[in-house]
PDB file of N, CA and C in Angstrom:
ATOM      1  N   UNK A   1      84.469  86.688 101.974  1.00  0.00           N
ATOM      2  CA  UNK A   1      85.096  85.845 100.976  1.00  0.00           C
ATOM      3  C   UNK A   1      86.454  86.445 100.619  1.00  0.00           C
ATOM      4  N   UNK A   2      87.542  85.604 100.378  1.00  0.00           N
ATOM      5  CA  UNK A   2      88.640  85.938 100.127  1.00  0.00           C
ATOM      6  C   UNK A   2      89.233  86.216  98.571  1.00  0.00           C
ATOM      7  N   UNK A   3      90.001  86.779  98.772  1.00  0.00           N
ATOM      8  CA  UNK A   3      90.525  87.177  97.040  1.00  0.00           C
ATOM      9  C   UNK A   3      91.417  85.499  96.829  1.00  0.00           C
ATOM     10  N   UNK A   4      91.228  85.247  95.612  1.00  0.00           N
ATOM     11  CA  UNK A   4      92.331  84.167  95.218  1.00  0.00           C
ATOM     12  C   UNK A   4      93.708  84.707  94.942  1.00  0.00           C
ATOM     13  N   UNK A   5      94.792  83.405  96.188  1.00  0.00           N
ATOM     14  CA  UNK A   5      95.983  83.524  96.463  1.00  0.00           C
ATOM     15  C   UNK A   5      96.648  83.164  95.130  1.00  0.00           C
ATOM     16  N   UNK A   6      98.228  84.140  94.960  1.00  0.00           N
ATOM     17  CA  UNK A   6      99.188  83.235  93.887  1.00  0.00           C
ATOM     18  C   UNK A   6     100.349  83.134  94.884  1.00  0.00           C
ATOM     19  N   UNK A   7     101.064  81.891  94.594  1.00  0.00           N
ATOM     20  CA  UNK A   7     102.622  82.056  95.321  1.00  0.00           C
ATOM     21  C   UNK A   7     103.029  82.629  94.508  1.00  0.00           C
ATOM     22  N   UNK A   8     104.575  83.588  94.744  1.00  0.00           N
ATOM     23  CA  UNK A   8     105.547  83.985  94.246  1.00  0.00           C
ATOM     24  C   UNK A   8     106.713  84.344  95.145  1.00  0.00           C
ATOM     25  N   UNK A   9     107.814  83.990  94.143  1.00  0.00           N
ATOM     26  CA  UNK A   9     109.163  83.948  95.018  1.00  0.00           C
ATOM     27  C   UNK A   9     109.752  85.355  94.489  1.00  0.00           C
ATOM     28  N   UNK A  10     110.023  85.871  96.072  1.00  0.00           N
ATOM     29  CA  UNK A  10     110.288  87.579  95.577  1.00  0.00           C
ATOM     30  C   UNK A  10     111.712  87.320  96.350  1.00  0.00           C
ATOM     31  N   UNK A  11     112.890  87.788  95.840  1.00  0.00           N
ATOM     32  CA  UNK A  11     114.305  88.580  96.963  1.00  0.00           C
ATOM     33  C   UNK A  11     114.448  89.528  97.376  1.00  0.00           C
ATOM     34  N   UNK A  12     114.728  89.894  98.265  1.00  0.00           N
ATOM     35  CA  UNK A  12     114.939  90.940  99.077  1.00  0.00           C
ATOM     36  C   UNK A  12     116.654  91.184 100.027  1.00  0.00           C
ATOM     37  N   UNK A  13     116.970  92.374 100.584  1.00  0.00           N
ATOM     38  CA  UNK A  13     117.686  92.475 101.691  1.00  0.00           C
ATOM     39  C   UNK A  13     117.525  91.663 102.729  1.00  0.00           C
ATOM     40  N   UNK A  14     118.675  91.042 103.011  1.00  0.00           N
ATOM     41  CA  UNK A  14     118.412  90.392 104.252  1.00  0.00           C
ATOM     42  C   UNK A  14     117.521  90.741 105.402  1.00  0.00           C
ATOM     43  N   UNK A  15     117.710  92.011 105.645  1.00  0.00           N
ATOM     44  CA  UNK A  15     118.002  92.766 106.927  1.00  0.00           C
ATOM     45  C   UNK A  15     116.188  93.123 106.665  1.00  0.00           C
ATOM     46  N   UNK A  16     116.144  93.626 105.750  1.00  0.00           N
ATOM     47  CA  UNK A  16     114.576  93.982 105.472  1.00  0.00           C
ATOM     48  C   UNK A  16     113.556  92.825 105.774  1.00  0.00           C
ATOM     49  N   UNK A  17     114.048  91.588 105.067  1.00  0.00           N
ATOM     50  CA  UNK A  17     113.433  90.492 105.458  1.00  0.00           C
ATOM     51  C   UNK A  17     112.948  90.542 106.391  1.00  0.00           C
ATOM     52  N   UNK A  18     113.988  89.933 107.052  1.00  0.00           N
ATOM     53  CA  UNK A  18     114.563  89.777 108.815  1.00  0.00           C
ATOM     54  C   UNK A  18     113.221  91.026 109.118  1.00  0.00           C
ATOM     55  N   UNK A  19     113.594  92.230 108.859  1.00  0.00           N
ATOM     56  CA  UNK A  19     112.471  93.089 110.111  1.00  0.00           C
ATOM     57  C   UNK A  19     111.166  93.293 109.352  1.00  0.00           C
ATOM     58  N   UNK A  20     110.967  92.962 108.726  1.00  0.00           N
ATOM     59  CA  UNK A  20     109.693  92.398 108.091  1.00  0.00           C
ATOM     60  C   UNK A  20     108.846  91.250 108.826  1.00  0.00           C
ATOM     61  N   UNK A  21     109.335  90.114 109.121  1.00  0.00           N
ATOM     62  CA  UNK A  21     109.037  88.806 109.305  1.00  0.00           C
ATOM     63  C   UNK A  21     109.281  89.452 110.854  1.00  0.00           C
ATOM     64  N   UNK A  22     109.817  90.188 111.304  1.00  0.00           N
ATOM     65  CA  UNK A  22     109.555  90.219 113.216  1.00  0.00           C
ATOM     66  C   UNK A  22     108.305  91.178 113.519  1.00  0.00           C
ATOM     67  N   UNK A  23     107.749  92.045 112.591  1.00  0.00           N
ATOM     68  CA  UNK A  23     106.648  93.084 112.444  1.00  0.00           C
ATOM     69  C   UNK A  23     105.224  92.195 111.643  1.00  0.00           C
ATOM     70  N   UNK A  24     105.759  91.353 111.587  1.00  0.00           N
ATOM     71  CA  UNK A  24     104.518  90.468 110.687  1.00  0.00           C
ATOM     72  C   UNK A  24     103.711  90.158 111.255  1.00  0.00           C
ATOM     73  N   UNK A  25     103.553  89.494 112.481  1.00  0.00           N
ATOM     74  CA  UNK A  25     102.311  89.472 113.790  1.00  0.00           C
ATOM     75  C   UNK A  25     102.115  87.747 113.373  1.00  0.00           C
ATOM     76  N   UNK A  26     100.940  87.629 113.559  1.00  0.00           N
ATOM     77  CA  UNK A  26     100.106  86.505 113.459  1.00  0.00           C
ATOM     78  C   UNK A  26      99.609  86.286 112.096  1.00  0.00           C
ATOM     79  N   UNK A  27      99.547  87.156 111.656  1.00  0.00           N
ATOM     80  CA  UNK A  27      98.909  86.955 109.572  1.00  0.00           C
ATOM     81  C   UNK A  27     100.233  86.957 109.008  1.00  0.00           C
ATOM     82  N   UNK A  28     101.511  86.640 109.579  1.00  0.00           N
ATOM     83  CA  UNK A  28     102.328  85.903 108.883  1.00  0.00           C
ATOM     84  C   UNK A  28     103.152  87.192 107.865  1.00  0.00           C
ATOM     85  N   UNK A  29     104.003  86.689 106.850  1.00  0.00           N
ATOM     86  CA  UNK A  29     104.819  87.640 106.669  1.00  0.00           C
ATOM     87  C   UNK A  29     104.165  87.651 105.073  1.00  0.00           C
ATOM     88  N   UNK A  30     103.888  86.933 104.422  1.00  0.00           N
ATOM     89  CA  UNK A  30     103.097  87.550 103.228  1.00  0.00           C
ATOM     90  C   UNK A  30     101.936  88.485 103.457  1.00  0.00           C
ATOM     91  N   UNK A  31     101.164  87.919 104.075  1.00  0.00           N
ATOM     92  CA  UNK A  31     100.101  89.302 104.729  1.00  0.00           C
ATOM     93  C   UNK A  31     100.915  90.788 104.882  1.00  0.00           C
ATOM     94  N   UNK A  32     102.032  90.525 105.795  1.00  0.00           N
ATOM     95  CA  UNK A  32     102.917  92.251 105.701  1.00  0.00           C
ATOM     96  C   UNK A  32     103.214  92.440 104.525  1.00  0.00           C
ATOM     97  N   UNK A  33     104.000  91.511 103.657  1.00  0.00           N
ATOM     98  CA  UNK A  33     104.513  92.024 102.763  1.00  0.00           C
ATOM     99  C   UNK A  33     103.239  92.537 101.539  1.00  0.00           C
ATOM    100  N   UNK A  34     102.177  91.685 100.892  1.00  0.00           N
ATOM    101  CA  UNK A  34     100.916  92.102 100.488  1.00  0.00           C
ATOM    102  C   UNK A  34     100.419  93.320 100.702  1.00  0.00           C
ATOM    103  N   UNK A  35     100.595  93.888 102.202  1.00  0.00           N
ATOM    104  CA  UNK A  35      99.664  95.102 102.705  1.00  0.00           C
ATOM    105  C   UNK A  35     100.842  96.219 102.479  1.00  0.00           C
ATOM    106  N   UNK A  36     102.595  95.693 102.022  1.00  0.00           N
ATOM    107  CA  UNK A  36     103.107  96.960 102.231  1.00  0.00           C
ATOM    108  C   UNK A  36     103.094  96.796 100.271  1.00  0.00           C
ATOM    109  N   UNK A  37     102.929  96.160  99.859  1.00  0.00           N
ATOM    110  CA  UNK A  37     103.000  96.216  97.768  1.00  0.00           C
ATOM    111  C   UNK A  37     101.670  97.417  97.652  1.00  0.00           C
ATOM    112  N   UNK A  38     100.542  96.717  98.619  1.00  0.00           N
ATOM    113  CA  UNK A  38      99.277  97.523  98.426  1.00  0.00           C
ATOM    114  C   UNK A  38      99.353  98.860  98.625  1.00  0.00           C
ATOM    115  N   UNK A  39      99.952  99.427 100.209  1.00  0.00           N
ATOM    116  CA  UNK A  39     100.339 101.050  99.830  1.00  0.00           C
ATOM    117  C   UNK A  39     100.987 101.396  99.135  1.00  0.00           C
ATOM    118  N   UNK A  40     102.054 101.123  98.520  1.00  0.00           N
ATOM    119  CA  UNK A  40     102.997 101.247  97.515  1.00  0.00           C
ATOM    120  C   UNK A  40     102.419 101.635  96.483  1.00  0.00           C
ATOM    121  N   UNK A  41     101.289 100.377  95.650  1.00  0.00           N
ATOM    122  CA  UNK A  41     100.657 100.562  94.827  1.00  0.00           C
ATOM    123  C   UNK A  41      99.777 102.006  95.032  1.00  0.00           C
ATOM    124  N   UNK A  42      98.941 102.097  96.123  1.00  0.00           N
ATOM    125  CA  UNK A  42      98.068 103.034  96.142  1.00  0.00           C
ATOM    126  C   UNK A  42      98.844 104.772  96.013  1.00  0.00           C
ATOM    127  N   UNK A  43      99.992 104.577  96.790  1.00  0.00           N
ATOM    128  CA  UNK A  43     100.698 106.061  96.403  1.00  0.00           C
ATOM    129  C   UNK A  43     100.972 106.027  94.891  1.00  0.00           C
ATOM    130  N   UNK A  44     101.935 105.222  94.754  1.00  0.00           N
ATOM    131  CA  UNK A  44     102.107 105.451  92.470  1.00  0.00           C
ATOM    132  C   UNK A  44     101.069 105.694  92.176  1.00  0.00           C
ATOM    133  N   UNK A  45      99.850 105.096  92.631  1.00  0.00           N
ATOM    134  CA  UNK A  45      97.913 106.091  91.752  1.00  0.00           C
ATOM    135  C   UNK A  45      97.898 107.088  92.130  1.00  0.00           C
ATOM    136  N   UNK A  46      98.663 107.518  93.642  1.00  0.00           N
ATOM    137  CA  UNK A  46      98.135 109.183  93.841  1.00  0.00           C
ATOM    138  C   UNK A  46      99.269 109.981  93.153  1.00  0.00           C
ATOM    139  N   UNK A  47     100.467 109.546  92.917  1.00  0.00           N
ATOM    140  CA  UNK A  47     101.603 110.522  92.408  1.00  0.00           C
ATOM    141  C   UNK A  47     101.627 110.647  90.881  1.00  0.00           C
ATOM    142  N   UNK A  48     100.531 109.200  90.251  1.00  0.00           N
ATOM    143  CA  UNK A  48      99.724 109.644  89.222  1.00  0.00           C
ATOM    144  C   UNK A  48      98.637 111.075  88.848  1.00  0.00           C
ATOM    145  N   UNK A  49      98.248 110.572  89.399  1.00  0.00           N
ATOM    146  CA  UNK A  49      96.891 111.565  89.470  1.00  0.00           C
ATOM    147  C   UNK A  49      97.320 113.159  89.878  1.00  0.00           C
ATOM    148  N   UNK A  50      98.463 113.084  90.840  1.00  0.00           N
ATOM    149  CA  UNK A  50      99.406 114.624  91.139  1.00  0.00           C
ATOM    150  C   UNK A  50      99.567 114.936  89.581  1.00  0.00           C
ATOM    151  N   UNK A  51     100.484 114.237  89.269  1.00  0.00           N
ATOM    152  CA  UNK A  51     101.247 114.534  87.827  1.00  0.00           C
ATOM    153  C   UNK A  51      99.725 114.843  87.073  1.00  0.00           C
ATOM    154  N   UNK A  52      98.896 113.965  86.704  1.00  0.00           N
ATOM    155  CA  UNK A  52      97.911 114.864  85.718  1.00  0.00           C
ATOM    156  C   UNK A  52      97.231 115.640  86.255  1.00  0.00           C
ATOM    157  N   UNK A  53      96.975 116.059  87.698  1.00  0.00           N
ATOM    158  CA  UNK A  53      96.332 117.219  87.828  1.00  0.00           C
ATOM    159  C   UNK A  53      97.354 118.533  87.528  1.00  0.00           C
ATOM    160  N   UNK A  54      98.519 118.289  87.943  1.00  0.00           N
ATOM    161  CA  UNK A  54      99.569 119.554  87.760  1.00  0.00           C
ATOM    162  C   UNK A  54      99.808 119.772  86.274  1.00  0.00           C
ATOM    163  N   UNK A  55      99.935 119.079  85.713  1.00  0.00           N
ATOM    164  CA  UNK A  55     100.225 118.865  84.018  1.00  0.00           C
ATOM    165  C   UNK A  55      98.893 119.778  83.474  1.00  0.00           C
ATOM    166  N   UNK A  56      97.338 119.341  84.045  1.00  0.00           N
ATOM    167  CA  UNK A  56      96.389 120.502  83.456  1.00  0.00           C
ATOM    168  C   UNK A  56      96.608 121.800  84.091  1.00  0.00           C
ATOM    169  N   UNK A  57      96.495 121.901  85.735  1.00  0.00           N
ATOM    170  CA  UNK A  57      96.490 123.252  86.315  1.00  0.00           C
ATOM    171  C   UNK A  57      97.654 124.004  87.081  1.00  0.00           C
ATOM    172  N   UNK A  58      99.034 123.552  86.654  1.00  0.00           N
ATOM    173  CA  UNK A  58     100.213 124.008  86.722  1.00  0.00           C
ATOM    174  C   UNK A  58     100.363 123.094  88.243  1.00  0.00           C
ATOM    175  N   UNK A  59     101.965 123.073  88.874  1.00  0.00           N
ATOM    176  CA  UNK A  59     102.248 122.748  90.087  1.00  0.00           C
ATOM    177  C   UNK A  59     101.361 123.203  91.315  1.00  0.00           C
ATOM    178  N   UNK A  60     101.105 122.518  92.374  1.00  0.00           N
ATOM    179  CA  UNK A  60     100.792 122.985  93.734  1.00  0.00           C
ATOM    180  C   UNK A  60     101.477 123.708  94.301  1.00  0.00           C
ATOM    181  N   UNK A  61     101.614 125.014  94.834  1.00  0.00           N
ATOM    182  CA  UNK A  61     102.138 125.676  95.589  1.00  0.00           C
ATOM    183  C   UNK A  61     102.608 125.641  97.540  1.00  0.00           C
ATOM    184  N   UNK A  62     103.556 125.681  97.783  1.00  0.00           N
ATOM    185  CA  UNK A  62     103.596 125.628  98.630  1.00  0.00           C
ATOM    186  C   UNK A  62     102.702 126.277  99.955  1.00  0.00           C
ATOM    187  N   UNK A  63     102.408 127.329  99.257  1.00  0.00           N
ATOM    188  CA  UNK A  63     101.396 127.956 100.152  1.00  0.00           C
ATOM    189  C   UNK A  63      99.797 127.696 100.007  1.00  0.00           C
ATOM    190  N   UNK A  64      99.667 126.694  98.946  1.00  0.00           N
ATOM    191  CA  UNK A  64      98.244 126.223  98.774  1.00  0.00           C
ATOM    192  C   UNK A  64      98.242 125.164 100.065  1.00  0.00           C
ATOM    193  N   UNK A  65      99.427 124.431  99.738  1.00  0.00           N
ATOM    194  CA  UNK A  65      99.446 122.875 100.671  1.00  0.00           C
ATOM    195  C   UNK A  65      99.833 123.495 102.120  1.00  0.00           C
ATOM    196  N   UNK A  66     100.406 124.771 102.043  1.00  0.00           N
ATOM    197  CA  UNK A  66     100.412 124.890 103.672  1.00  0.00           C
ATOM    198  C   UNK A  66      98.591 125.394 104.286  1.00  0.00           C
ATOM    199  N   UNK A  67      97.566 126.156 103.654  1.00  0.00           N
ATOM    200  CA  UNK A  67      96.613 126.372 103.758  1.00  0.00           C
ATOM    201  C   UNK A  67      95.682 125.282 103.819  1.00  0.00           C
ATOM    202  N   UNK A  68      95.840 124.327 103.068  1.00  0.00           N
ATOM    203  CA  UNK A  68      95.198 122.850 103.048  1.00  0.00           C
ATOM    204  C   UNK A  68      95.394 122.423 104.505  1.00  0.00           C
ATOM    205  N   UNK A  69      96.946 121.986 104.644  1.00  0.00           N
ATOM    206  CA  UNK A  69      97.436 121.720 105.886  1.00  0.00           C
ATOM    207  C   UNK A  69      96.445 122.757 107.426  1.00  0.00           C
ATOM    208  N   UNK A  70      96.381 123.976 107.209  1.00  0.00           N
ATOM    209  CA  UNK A  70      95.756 124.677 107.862  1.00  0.00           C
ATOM    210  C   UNK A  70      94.186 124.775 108.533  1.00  0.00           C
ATOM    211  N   UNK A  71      93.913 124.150 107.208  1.00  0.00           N
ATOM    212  CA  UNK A  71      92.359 124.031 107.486  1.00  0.00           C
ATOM    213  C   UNK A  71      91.696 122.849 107.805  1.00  0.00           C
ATOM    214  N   UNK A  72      92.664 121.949 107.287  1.00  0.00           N
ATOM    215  CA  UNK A  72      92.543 120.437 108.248  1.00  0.00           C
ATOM    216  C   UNK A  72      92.429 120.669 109.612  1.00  0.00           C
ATOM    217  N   UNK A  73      93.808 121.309 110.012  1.00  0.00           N
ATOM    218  CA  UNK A  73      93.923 121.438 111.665  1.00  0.00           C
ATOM    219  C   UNK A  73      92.759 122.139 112.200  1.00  0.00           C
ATOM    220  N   UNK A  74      92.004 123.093 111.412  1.00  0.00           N
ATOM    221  CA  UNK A  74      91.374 124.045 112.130  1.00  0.00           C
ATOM    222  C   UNK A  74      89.642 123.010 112.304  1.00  0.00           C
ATOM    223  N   UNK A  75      89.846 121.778 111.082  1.00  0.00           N
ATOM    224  CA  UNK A  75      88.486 121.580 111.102  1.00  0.00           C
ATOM    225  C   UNK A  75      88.637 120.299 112.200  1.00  0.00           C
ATOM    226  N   UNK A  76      90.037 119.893 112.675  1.00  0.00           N
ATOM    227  CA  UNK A  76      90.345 118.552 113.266  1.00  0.00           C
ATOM    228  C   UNK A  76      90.233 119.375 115.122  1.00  0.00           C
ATOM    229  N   UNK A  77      90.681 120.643 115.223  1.00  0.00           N
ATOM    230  CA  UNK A  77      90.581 121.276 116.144  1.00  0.00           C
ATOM    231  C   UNK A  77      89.080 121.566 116.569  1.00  0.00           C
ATOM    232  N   UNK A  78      88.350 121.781 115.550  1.00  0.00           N
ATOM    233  CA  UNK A  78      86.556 122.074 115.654  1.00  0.00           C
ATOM    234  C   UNK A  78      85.801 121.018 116.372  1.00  0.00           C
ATOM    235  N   UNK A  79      86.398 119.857 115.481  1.00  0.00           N
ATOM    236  CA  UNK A  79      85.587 118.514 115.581  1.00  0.00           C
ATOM    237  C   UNK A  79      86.251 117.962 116.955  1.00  0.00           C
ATOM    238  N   UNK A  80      86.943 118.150 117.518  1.00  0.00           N
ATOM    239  CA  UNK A  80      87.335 117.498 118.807  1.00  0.00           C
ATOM    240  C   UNK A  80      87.010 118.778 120.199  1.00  0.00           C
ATOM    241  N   UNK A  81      86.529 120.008 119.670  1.00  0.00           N
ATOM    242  CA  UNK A  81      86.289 120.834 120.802  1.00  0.00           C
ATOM    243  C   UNK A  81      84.502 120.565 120.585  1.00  0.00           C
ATOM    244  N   UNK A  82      83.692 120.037 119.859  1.00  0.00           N
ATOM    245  CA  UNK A  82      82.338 120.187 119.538  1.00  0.00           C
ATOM    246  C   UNK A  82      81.823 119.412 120.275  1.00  0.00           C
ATOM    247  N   UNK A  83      80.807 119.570 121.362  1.00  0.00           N
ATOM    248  CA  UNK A  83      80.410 118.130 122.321  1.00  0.00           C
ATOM    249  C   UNK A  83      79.367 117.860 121.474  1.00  0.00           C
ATOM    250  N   UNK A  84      79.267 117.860 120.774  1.00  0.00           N
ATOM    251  CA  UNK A  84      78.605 116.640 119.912  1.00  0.00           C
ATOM    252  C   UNK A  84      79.244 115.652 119.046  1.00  0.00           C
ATOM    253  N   UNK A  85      80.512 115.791 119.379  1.00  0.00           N
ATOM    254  CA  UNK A  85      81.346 114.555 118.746  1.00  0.00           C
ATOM    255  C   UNK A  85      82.274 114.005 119.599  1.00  0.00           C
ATOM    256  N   UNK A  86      82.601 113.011 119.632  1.00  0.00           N
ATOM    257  CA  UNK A  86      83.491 112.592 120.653  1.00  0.00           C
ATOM    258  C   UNK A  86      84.800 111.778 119.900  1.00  0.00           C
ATOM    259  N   UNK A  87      86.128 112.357 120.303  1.00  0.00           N
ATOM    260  CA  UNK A  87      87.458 111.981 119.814  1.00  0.00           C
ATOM    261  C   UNK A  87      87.708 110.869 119.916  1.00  0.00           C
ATOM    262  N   UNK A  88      87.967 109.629 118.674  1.00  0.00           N
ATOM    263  CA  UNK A  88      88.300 108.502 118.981  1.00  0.00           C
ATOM    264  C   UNK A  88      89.837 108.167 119.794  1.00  0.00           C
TER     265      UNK A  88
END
């Protein structure tokens, strides 16, 4: 079941338009434009949620997020050498 549609008349850059509406596919260019408001929206909740987590437990460090970064790779490196999983 579908969410209920509203029209609205939005302006834009030409040029953005334009390469908007050639990247739009077959679901048309409100569908692109909809799905690019939606990430948009979803980062401002995460750069929310940054700001009040840093605001209680001070800034992220660069060397936290490079260790984060680190252990992703090491667990993305695990999971694709493990023959019990297979790499999509």
């Amino acid at each position: 079941m579908s969410e209920p549609v509203e029209e609205y008349s939005i302006a834009m850059p030409r040029d953005i338009a334009e390469a908007a509406r050639a990247r739009s596919g077959p679901s048309g260019l409100s569908a692109y434009v909809a799905a690019a408001v939606a990430r948009q929206i979803e980062r401002d909740n995460l750069d929310e949620l940054i700001a009040a987590a840093e605001a209680e437990h001070g800034p992220i460090t660069e060397e936290e997020i490079q260790a984060r970064r680190d252990q992703w790779r090491r667990a993305r490196e695990a999971q694709n050498t493990d023959p019990g999983t297979h790499a999509a």
